[in-house]
C-alpha atoms as a PDB file:
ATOM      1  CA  UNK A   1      -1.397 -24.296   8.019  1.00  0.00           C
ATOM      2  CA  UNK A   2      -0.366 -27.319   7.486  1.00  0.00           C
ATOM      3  CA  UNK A   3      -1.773 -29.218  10.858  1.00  0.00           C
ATOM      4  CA  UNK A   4      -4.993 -27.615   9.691  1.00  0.00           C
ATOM      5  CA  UNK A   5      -4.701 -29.015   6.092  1.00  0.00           C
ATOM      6  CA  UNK A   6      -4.793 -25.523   4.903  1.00  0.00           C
ATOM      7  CA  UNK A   7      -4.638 -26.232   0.353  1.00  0.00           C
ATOM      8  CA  UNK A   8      -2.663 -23.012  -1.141  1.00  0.00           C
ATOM      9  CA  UNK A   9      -3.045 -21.977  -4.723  1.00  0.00           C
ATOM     10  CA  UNK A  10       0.231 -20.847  -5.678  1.00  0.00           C
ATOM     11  CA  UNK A  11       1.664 -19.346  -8.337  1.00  0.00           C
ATOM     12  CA  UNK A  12       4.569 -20.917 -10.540  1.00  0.00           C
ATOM     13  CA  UNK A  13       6.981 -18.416  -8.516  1.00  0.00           C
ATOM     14  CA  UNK A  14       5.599 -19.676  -4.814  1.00  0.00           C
ATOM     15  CA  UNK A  15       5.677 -23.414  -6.425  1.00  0.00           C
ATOM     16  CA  UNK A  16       9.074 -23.319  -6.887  1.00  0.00           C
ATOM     17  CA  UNK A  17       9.920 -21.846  -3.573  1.00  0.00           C
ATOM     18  CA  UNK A  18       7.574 -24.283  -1.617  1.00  0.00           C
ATOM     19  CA  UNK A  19       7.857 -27.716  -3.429  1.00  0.00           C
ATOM     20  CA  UNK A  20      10.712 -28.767  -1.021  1.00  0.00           C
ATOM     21  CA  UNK A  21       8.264 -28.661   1.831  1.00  0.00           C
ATOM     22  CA  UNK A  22       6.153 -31.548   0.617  1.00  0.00           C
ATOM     23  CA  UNK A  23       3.831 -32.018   3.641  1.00  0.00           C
ATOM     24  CA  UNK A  24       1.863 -29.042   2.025  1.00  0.00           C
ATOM     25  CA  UNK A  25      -0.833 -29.241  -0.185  1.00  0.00           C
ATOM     26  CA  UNK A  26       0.153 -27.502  -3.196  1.00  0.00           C
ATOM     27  CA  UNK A  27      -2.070 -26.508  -5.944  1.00  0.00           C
ATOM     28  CA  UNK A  28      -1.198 -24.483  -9.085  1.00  0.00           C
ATOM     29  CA  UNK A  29      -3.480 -21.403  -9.096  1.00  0.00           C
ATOM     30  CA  UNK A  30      -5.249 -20.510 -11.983  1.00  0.00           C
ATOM     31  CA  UNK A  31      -6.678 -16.875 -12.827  1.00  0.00           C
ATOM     32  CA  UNK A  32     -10.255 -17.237 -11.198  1.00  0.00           C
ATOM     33  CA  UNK A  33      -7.946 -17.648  -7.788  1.00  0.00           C
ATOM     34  CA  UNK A  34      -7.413 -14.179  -7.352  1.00  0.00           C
ATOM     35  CA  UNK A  35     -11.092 -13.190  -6.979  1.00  0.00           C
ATOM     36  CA  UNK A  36     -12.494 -16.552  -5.318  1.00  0.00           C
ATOM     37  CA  UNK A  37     -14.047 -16.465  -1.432  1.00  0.00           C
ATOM     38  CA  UNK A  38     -13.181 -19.922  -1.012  1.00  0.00           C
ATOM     39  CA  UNK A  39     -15.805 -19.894   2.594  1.00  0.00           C
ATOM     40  CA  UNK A  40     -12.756 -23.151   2.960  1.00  0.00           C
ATOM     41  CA  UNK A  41      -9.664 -23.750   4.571  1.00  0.00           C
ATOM     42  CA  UNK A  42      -8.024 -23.301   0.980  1.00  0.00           C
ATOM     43  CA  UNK A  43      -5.499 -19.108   0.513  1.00  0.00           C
ATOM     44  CA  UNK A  44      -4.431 -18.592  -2.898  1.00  0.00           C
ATOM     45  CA  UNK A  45      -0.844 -16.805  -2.920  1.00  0.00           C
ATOM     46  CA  UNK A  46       1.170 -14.924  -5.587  1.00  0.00           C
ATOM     47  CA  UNK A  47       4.732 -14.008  -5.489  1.00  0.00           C
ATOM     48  CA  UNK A  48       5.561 -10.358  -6.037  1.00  0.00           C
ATOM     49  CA  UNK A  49       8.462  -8.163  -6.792  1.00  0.00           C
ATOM     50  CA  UNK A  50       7.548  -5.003  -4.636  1.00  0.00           C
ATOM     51  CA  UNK A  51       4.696  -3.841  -2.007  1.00  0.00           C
ATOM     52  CA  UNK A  52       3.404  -1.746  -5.205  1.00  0.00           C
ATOM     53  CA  UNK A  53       3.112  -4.596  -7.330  1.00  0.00           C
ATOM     54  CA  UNK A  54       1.084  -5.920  -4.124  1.00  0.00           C
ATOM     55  CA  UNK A  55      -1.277  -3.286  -3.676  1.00  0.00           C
ATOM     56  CA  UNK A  56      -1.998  -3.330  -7.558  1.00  0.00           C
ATOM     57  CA  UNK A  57      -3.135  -7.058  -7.740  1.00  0.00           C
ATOM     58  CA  UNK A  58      -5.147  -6.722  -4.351  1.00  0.00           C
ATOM     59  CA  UNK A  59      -6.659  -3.533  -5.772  1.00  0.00           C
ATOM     60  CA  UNK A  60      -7.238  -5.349  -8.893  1.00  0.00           C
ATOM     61  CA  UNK A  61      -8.665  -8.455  -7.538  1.00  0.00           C
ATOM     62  CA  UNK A  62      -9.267  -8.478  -4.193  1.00  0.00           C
ATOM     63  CA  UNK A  63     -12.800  -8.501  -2.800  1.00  0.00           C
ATOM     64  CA  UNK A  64     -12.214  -4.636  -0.838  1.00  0.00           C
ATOM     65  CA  UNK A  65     -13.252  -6.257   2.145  1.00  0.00           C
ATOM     66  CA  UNK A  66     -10.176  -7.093   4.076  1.00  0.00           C
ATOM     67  CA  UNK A  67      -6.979  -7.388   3.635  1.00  0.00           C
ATOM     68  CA  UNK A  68      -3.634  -7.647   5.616  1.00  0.00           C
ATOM     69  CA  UNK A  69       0.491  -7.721   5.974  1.00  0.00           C
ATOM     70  CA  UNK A  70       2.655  -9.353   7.878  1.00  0.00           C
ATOM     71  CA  UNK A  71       5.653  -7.152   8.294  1.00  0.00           C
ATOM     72  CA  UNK A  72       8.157  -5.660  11.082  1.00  0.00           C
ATOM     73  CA  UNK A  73       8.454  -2.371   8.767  1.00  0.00           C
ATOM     74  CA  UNK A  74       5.773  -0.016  10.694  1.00  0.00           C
ATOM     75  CA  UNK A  75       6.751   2.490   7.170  1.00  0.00           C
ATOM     76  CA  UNK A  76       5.699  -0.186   4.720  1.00  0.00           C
ATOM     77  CA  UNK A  77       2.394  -1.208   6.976  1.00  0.00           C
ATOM     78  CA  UNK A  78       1.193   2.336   7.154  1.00  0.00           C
ATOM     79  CA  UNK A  79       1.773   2.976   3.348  1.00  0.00           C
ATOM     80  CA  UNK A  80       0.154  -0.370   2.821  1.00  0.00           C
ATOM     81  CA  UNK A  81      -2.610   0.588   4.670  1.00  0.00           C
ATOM     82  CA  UNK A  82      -3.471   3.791   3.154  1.00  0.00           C
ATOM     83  CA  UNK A  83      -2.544   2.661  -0.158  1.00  0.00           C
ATOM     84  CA  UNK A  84      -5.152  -0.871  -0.104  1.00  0.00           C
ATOM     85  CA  UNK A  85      -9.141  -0.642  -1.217  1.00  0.00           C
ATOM     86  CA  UNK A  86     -10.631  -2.265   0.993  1.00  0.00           C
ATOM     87  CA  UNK A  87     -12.842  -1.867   4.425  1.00  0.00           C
ATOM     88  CA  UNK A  88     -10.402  -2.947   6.498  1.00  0.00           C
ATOM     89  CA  UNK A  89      -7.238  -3.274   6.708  1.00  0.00           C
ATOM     90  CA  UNK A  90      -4.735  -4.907   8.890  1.00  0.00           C
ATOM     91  CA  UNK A  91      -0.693  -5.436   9.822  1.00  0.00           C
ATOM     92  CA  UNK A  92      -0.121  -8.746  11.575  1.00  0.00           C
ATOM     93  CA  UNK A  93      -3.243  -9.926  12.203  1.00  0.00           C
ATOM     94  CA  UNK A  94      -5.384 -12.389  10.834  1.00  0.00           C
ATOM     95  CA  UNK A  95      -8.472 -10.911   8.464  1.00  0.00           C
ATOM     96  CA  UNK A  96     -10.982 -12.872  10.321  1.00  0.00           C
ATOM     97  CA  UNK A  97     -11.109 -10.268  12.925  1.00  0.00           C
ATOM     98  CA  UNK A  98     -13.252  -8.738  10.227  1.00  0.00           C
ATOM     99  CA  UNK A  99     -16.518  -9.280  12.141  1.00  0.00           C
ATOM    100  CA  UNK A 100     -19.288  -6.690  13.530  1.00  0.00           C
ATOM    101  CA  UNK A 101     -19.010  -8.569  17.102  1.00  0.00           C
ATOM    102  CA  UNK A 102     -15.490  -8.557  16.815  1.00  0.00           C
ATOM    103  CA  UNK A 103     -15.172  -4.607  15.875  1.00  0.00           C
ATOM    104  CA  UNK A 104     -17.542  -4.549  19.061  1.00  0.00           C
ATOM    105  CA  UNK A 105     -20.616  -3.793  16.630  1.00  0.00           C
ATOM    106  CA  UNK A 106     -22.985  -6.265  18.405  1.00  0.00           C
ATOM    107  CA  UNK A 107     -24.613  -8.396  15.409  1.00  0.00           C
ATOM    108  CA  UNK A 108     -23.997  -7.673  12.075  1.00  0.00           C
ATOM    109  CA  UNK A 109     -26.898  -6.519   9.912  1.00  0.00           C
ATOM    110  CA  UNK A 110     -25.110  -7.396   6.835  1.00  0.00           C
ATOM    111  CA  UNK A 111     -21.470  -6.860   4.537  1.00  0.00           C
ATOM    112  CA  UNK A 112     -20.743  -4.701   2.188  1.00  0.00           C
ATOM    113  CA  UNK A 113     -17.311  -3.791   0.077  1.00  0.00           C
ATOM    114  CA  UNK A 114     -18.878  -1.040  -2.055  1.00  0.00           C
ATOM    115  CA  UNK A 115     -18.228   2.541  -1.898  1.00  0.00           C
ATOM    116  CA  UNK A 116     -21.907   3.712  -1.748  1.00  0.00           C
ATOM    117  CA  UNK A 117     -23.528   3.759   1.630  1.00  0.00           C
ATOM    118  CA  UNK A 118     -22.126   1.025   3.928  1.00  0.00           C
ATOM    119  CA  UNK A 119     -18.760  -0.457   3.540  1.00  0.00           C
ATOM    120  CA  UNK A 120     -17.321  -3.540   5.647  1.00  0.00           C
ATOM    121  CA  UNK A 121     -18.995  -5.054   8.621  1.00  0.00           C
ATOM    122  CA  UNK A 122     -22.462  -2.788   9.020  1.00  0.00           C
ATOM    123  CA  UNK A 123     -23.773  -2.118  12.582  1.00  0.00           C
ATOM    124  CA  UNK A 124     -27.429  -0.784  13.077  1.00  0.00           C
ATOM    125  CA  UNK A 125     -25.786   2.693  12.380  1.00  0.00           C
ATOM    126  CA  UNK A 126     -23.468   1.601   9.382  1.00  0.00           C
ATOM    127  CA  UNK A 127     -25.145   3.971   7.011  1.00  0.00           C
ATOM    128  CA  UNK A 128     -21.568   5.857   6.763  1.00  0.00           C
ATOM    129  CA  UNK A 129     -18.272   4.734   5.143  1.00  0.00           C
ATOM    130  CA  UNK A 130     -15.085   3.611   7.347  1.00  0.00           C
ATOM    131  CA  UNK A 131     -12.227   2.091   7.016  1.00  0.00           C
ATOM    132  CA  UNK A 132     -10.718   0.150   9.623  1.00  0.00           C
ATOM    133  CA  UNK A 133      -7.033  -0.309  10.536  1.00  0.00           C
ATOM    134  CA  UNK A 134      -6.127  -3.105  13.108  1.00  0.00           C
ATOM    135  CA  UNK A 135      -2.859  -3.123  14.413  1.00  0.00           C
ATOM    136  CA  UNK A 136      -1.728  -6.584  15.508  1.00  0.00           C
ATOM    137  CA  UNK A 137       1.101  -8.533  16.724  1.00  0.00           C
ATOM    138  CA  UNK A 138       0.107 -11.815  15.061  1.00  0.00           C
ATOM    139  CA  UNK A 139      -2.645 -12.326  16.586  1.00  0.00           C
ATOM    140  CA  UNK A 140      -5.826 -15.106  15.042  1.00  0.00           C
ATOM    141  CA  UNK A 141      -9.287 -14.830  15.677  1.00  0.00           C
ATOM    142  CA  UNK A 142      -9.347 -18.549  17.158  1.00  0.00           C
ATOM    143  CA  UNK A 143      -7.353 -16.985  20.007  1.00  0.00           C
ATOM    144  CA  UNK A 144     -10.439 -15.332  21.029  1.00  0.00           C
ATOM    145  CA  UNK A 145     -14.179 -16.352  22.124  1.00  0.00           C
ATOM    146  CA  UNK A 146     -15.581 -18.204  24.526  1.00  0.00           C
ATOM    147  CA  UNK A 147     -13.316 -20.004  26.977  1.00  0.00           C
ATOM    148  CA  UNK A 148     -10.580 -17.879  25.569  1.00  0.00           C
ATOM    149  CA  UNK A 149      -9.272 -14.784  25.536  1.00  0.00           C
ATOM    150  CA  UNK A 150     -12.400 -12.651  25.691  1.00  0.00           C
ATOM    151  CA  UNK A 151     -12.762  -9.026  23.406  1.00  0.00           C
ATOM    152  CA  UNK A 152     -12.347  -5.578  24.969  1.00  0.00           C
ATOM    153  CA  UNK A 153     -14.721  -3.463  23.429  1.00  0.00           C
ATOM    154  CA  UNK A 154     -14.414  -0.190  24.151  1.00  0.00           C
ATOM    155  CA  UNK A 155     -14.453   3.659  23.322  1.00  0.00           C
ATOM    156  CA  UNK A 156     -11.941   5.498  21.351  1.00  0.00           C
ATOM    157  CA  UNK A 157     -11.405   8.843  20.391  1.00  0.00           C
ATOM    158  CA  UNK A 158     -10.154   9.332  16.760  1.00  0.00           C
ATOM    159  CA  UNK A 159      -9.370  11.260  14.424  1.00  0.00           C
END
């Protein structure tokens, strides 16, 4: 983050914690924080005391579009998982994976992170609500694309 120049809005809690590293670029976040889309290279991050207290501010204010955790504890990831509102949702992987041509979708047709008819990244037959799980191992979407390691899009049976 920081050899990107990645700004993080940080609560008093995270400020604390992080001042010592002073090559990062700190900013206090305010309320609006927690529901911004910053389209920027700019994460806002709050310190909690429990994965509960976790899932209750992303349910609160997140946008129900994507969301993710980085964790070793395959328990807590599942629960986390289930537990989150949004379209997808994702354990150690980045959320910009969160993509119709990425899900394997061919072009997107358009987003949405309502409940009522078409929820997340909406193929030419998104007219039905899913939620997707991606299971990572730390993976970023800038790993993949052209000239890079290239997507394997293919058929799975599910539940």
């Amino acid at each position: 983050m920081q050899e990107a120049g990645v700004e993080l809005r940080v609560c008093q809690q995270t400020q604390k914690r992080l001042e010592k590293f002073t090559e990062l670029k700190l900013k206090n976040a305010v309320e609006e924080d927690w529901t911004t889309e910053y389209i920027d290279l700019i994460i806002s991050v709050k310190s909690v005391k429990s994965a509960e207290e976790a899932v209750r501010h992303i349910n609160h204010f997140g946008s129900r579009h994507t969301d993710t955790i980085v964790t070793e504890n395959s328990e807590l990831a599942e629960w986390f998982m289930n537990t989150v509102d949004a379209a997808g949702v994702f354990w150690n992987a980045s959320t910009r994976f969160a993509d119709g041509f990425r899900y394997g979708f061919g072009a997107e047709v358009g987003v949405s992170t309502g409940k009522t008819h078409s929820r997340g990244p909406v193929g030419l037959e998104g007219l039905v609500i899913y939620k997707y799980k991606l299971y990572g191992n730390g993976q970023g979407a800038g790993q993949y694309g052209q000239g890079k390691r290239e997507f394997l899009h293919e058929e799975i049976q599910y539940k």
